[in-house]
N, C-alpha and C. Protein backbone atom coordinates (compact mmCIF):
# COMPACT_ATOMS: atom_id res chain seq x y z
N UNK A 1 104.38 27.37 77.46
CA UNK A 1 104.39 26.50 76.32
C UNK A 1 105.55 25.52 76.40
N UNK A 2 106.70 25.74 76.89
CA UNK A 2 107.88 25.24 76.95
C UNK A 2 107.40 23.98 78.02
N UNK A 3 106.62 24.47 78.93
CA UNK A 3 106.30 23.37 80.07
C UNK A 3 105.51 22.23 79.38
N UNK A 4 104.89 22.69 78.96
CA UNK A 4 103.53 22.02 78.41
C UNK A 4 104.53 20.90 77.24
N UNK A 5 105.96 21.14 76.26
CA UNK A 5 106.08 20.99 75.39
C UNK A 5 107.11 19.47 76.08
N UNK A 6 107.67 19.85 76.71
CA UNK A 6 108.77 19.14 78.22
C UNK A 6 108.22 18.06 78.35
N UNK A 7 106.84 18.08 79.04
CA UNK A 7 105.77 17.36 79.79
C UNK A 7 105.43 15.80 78.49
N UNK A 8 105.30 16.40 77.38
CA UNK A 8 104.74 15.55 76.46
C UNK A 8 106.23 14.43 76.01
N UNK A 9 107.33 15.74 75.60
CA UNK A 9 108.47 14.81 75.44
C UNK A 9 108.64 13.67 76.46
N UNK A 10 108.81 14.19 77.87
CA UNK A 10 109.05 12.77 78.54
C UNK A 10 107.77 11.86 78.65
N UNK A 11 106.51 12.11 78.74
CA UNK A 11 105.16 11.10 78.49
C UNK A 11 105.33 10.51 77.68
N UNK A 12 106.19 10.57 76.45
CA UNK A 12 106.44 9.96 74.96
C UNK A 12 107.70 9.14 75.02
N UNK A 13 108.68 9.28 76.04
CA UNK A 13 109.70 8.76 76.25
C UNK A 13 109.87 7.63 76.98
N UNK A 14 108.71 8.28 78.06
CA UNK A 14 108.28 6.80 78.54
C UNK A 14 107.66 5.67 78.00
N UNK A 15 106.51 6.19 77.06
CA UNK A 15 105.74 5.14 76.42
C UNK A 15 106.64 4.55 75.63
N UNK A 16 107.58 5.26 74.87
CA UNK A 16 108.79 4.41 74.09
C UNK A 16 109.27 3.30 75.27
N UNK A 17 109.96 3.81 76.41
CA UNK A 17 110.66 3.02 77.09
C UNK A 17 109.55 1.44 77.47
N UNK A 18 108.54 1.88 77.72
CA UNK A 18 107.42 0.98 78.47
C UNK A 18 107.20 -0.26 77.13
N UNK A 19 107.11 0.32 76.32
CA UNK A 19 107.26 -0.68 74.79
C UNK A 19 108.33 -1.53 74.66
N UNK A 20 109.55 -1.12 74.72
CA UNK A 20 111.17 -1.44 74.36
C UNK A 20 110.78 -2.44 75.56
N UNK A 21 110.02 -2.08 76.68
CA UNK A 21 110.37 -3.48 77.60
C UNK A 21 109.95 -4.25 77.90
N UNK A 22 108.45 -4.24 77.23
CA UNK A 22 107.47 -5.27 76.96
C UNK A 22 108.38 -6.21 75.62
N UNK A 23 108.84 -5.95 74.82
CA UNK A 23 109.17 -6.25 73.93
C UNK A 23 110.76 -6.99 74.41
N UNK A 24 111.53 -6.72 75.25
CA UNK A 24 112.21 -7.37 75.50
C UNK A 24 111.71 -8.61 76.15
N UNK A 25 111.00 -8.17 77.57
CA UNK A 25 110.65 -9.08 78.16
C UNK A 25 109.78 -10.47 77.26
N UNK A 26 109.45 -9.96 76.25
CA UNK A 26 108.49 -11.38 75.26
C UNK A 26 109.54 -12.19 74.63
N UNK A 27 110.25 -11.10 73.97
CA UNK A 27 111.63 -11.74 72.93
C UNK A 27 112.56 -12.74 74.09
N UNK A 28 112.97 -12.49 75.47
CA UNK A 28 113.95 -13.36 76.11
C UNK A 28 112.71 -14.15 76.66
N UNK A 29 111.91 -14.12 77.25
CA UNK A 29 111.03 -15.59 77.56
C UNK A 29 110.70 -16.55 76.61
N UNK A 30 110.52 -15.97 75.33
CA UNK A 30 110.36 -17.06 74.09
C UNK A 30 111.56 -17.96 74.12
N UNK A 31 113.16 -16.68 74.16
CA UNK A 31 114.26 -17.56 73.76
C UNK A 31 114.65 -18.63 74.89
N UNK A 32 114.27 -18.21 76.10
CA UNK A 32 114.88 -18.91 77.09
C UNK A 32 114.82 -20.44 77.05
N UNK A 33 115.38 -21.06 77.25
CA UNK A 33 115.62 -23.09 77.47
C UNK A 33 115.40 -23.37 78.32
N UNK A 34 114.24 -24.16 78.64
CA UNK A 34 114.04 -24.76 80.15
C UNK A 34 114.78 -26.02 80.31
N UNK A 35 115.57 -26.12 80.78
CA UNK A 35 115.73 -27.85 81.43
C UNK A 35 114.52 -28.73 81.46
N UNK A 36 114.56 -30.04 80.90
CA UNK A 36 113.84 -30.91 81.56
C UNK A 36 113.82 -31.51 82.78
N UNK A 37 112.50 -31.62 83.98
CA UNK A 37 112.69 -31.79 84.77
C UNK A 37 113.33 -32.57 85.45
N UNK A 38 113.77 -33.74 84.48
CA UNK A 38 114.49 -35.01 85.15
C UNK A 38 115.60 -34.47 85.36
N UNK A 39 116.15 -33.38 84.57
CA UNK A 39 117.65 -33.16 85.07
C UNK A 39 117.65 -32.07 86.20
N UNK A 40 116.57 -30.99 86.02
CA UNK A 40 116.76 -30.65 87.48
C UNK A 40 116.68 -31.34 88.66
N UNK A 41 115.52 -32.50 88.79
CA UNK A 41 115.72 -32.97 89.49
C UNK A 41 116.92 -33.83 89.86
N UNK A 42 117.75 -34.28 89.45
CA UNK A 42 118.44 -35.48 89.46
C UNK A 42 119.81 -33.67 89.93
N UNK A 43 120.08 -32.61 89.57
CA UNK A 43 120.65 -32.10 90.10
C UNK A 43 120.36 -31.42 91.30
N UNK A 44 119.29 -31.16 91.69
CA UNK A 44 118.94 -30.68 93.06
C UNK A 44 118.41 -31.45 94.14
N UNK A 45 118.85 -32.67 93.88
CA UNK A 45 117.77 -33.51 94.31
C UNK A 45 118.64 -33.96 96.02
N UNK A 46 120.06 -33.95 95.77
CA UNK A 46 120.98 -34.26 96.95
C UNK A 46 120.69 -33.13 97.49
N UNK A 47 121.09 -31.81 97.32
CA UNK A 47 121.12 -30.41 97.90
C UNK A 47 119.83 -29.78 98.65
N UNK A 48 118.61 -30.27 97.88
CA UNK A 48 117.55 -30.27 98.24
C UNK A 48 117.05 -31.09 99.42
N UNK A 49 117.29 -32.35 99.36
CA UNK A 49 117.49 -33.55 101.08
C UNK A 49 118.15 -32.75 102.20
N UNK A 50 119.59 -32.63 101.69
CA UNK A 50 120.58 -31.93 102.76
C UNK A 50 119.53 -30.81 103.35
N UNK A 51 119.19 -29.60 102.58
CA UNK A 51 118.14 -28.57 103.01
C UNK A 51 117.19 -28.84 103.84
N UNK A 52 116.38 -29.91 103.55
CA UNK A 52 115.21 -30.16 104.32
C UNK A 52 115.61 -30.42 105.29
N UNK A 53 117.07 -31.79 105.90
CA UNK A 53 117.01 -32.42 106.70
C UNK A 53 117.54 -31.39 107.19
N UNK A 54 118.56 -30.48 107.04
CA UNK A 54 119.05 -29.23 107.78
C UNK A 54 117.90 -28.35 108.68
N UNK A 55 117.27 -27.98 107.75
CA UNK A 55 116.11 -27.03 108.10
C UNK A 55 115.33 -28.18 109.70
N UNK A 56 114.90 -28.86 108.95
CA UNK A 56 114.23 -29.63 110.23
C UNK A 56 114.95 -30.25 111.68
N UNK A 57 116.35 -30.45 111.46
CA UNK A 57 116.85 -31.01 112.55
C UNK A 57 117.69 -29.41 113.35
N UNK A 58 117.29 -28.58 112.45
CA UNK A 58 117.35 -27.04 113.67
C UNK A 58 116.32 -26.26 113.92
N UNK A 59 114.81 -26.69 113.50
CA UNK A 59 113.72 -26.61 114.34
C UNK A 59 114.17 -27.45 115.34
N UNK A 60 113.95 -29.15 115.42
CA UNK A 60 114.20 -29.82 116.50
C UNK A 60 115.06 -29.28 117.54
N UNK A 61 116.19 -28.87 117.22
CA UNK A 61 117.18 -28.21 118.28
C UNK A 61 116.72 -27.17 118.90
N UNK A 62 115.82 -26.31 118.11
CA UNK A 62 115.40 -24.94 119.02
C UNK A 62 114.04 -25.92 119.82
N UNK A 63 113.35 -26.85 119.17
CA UNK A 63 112.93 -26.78 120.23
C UNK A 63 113.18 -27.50 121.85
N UNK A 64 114.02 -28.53 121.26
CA UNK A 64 114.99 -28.63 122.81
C UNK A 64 115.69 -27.66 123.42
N UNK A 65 116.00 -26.56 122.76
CA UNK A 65 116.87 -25.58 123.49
C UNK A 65 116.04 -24.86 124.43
N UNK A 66 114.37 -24.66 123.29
CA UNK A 66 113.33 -24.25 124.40
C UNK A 66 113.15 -24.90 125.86
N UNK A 67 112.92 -26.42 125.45
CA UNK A 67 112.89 -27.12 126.96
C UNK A 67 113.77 -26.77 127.79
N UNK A 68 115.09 -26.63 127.32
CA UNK A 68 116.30 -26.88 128.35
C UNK A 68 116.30 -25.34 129.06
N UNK A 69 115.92 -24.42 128.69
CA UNK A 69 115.84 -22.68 128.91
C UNK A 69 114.71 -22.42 129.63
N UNK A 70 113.72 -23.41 129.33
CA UNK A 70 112.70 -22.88 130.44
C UNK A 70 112.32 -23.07 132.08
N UNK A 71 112.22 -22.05 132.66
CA UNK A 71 111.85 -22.52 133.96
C UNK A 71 110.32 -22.83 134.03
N UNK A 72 109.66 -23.10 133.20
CA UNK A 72 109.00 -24.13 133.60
C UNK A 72 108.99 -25.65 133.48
N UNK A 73 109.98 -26.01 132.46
CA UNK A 73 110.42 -27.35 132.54
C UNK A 73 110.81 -28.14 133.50
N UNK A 74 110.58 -29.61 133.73
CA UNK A 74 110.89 -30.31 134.93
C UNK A 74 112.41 -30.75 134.62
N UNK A 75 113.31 -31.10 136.11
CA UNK A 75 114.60 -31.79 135.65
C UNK A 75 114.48 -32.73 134.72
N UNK A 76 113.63 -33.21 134.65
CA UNK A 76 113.50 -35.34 134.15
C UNK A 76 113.22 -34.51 132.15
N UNK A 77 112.79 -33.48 131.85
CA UNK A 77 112.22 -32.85 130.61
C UNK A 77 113.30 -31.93 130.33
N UNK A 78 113.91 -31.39 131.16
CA UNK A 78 115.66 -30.81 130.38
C UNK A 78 116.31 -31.99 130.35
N UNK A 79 116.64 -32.70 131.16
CA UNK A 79 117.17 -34.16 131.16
C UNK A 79 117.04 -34.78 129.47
N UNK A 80 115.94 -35.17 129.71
CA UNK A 80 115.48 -35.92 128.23
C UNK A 80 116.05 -34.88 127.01
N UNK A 81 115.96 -33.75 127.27
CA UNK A 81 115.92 -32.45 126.10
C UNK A 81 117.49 -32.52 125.71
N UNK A 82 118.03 -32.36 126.34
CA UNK A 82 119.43 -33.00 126.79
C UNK A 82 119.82 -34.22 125.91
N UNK A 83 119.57 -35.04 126.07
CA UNK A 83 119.62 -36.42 125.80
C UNK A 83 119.38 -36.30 124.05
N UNK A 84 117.97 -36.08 124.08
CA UNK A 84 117.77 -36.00 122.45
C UNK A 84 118.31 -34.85 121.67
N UNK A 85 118.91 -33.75 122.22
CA UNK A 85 119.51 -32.91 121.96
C UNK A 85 121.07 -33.41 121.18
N UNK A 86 121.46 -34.04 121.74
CA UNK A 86 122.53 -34.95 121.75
C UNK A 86 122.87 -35.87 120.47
N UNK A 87 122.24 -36.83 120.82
CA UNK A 87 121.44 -37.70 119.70
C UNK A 87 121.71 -37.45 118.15
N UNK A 88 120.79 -35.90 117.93
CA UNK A 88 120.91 -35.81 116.75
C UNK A 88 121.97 -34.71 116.80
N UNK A 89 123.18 -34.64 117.28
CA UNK A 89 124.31 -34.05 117.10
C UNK A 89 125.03 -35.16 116.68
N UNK A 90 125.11 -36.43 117.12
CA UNK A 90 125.67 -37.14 117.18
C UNK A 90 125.28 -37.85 115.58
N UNK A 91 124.04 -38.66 115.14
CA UNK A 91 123.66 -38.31 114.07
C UNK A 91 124.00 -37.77 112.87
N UNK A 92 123.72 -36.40 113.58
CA UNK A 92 124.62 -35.54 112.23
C UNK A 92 125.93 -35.67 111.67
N UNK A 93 126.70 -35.83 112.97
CA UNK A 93 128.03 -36.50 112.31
C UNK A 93 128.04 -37.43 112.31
N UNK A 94 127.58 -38.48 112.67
CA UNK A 94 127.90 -39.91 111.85
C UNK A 94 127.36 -39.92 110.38
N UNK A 95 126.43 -38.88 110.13
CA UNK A 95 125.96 -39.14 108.98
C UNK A 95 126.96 -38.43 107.89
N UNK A 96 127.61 -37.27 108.11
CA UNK A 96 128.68 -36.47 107.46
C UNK A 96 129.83 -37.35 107.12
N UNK A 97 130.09 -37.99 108.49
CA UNK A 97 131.60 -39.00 108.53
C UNK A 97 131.01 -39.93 107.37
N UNK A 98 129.72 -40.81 107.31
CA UNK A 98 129.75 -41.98 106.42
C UNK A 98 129.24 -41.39 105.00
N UNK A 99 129.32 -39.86 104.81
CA UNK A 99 128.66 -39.20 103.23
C UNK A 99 130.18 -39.11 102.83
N UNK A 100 130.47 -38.72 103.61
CA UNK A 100 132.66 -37.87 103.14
C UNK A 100 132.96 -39.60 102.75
N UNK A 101 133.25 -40.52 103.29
CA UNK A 101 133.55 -41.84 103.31
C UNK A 101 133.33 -42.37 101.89
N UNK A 102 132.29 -42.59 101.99
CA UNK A 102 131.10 -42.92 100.67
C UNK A 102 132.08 -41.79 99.85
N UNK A 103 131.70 -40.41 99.74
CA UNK A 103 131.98 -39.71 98.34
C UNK A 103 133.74 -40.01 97.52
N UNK A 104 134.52 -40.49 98.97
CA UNK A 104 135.67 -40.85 98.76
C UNK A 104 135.85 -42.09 98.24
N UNK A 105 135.17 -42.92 98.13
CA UNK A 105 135.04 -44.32 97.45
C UNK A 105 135.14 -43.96 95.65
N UNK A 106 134.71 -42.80 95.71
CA UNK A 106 134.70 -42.67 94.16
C UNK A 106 133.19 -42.33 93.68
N UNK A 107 131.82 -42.21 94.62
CA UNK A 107 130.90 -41.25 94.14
C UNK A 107 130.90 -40.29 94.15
N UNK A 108 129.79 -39.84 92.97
CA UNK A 108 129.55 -38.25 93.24
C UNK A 108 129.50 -37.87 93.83
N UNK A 109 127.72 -38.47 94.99
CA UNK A 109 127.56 -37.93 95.78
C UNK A 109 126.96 -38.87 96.59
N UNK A 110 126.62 -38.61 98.49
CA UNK A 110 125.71 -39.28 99.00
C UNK A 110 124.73 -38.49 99.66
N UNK A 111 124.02 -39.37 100.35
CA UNK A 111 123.06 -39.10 101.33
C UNK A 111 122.66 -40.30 102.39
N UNK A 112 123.22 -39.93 103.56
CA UNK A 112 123.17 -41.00 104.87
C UNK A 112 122.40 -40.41 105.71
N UNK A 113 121.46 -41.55 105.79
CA UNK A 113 120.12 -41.20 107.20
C UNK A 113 120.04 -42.15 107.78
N UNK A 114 120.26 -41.86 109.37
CA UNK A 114 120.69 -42.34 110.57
C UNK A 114 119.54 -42.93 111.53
N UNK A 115 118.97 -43.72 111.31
CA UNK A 115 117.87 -44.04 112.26
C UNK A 115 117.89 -44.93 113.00
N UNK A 116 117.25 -45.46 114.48
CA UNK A 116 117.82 -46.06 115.52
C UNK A 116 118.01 -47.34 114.59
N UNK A 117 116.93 -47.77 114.24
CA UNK A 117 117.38 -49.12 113.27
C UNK A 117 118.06 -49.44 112.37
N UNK A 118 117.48 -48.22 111.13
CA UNK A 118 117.97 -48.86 109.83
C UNK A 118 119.40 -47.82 109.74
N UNK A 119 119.90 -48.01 108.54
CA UNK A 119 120.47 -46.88 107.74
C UNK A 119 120.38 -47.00 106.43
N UNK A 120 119.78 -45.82 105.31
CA UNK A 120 119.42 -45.77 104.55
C UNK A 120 120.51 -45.02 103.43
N UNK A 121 120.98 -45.35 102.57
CA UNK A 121 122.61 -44.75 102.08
C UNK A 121 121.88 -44.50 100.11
N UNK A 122 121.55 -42.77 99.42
CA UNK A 122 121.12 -42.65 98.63
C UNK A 122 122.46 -42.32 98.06
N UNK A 123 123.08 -43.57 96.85
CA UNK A 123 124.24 -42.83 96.09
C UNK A 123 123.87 -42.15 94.77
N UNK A 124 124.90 -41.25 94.11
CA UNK A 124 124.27 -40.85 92.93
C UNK A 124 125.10 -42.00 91.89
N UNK A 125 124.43 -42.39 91.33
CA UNK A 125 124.72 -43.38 90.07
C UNK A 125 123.68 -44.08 89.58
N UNK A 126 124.29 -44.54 88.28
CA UNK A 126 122.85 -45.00 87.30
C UNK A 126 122.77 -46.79 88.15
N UNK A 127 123.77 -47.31 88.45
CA UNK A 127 123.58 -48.97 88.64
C UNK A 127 124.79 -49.14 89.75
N UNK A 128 125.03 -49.79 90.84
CA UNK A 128 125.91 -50.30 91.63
C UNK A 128 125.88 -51.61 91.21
N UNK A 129 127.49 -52.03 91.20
CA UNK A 129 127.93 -53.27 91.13
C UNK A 129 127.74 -53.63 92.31
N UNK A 130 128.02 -54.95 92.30
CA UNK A 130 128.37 -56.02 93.97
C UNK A 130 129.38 -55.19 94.82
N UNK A 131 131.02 -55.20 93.82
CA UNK A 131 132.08 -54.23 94.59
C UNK A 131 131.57 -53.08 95.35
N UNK A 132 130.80 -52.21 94.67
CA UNK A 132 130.77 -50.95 95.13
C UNK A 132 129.71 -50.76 96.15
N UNK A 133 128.36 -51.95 96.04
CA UNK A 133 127.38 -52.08 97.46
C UNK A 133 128.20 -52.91 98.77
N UNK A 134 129.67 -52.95 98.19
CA UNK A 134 130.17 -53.69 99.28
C UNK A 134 131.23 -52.66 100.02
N UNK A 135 131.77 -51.59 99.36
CA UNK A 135 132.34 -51.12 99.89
C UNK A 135 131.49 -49.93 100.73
N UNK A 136 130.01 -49.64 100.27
CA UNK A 136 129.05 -48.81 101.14
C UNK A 136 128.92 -49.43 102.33
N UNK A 137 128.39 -50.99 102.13
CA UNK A 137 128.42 -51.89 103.11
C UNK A 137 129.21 -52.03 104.57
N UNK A 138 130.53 -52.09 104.09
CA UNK A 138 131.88 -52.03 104.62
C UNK A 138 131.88 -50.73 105.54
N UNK A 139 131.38 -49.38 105.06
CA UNK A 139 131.80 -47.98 105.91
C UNK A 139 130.61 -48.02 106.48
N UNK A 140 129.70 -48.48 106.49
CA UNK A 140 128.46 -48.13 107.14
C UNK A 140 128.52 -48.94 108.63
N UNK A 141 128.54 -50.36 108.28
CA UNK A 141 128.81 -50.97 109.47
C UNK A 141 130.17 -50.85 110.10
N UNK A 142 131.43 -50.20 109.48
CA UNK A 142 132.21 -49.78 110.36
C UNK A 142 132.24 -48.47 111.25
N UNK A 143 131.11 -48.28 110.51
CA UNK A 143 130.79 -46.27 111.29
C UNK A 143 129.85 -46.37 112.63
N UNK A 144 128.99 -47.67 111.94
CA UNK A 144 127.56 -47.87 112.92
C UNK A 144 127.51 -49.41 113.39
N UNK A 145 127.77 -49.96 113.39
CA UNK A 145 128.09 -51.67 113.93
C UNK A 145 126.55 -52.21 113.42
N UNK A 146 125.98 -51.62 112.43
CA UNK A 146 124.64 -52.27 111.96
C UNK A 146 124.90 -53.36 111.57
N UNK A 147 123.65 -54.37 111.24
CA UNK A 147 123.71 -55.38 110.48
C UNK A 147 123.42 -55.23 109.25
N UNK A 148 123.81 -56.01 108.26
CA UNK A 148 123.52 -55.92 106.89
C UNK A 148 122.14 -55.88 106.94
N UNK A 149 121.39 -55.80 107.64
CA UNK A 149 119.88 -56.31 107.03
C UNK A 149 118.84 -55.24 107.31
N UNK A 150 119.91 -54.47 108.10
CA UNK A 150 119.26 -52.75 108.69
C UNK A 150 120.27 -51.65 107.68
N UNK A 151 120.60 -52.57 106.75
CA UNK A 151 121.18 -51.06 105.39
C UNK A 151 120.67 -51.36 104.31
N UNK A 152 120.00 -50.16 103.77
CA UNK A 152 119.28 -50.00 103.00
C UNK A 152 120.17 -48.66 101.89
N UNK A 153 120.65 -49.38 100.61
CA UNK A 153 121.47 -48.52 99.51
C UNK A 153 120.35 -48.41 98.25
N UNK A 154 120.57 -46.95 97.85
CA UNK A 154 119.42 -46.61 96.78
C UNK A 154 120.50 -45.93 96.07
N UNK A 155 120.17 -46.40 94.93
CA UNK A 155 120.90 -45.91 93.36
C UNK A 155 119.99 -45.03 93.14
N UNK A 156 120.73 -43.28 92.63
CA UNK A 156 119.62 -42.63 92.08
C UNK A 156 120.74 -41.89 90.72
N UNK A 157 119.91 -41.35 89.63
CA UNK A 157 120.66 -41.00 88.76
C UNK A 157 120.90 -39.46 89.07
């Protein structure tokens, strides 16, 4: 009888517990505050670039590392692997050197993408003056000897 009496107390203890946490779980999802999306976005929106371009330019690397490791690759295809391997090392820090540059001017934040032609410079702010597209101006072509007409500056909030 004692077993039988045991058995029911905790079956009953649980169903209490299983209640208490349905009931929490409704009461904090009602209360919770979502952000509107504009502000998540506008806060994840640098961190989120950095990520992608991270993530993707170390696929690229493994897969040059593949070329350069395999014996079935030709010299002229580690060569090249090599080469573009390089590239976007090189890249990467020019693009770090002209974000640190930029953030030291007095933005929040940047985002510099390095392409054979252009360069594309995303600052965070609501509006750039003349001064301040001139001083992006100024580090970009002193980092990269571009022409003004291959930089491309985007205001984002």
């Amino acid at each position: 009888m004692l077993k039988k009496r045991t058995k029911i107390i905790i079956l009953v203890a649980m169903v209490l517990l299983l209640g208490v946490t349905g009931y929490l779980n409704i009461a904090l999802n009602n209360n919770a505050t979502t952000p509107t999306t504009g502000t998540v976005t506008q806060m994840n929106y640098f961190d989120t670039y950095r990520q992608d371009r991270q993530t993707t330019r170390d696929q690229e690397l493994l897969y040059y590392d593949a070329i350069i490791n395999s014996e079935d690759s030709t010299a002229e295809a580690k060569a090249n692997a090599e080469a573009m391997k390089l590239e976007i090392v090189d890249q990467m820090e020019s693009e770090l050197v002209m974000e640190g540059l930029i953030k030291a001017k007095g933005f929040e934040d940047a985002i510099v993408t390095n392409s054979a032609n252009n360069i594309n410079v995303i600052v965070k702010c609501a509006s750039l003056e003349s001064s301040q597209v001139a001083q992006i101006v100024a580090i970009v072509q002193e980092q990269t000897q571009k022409s003004i007409d291959n930089i491309k500056i985007i205001p984002v909030e």
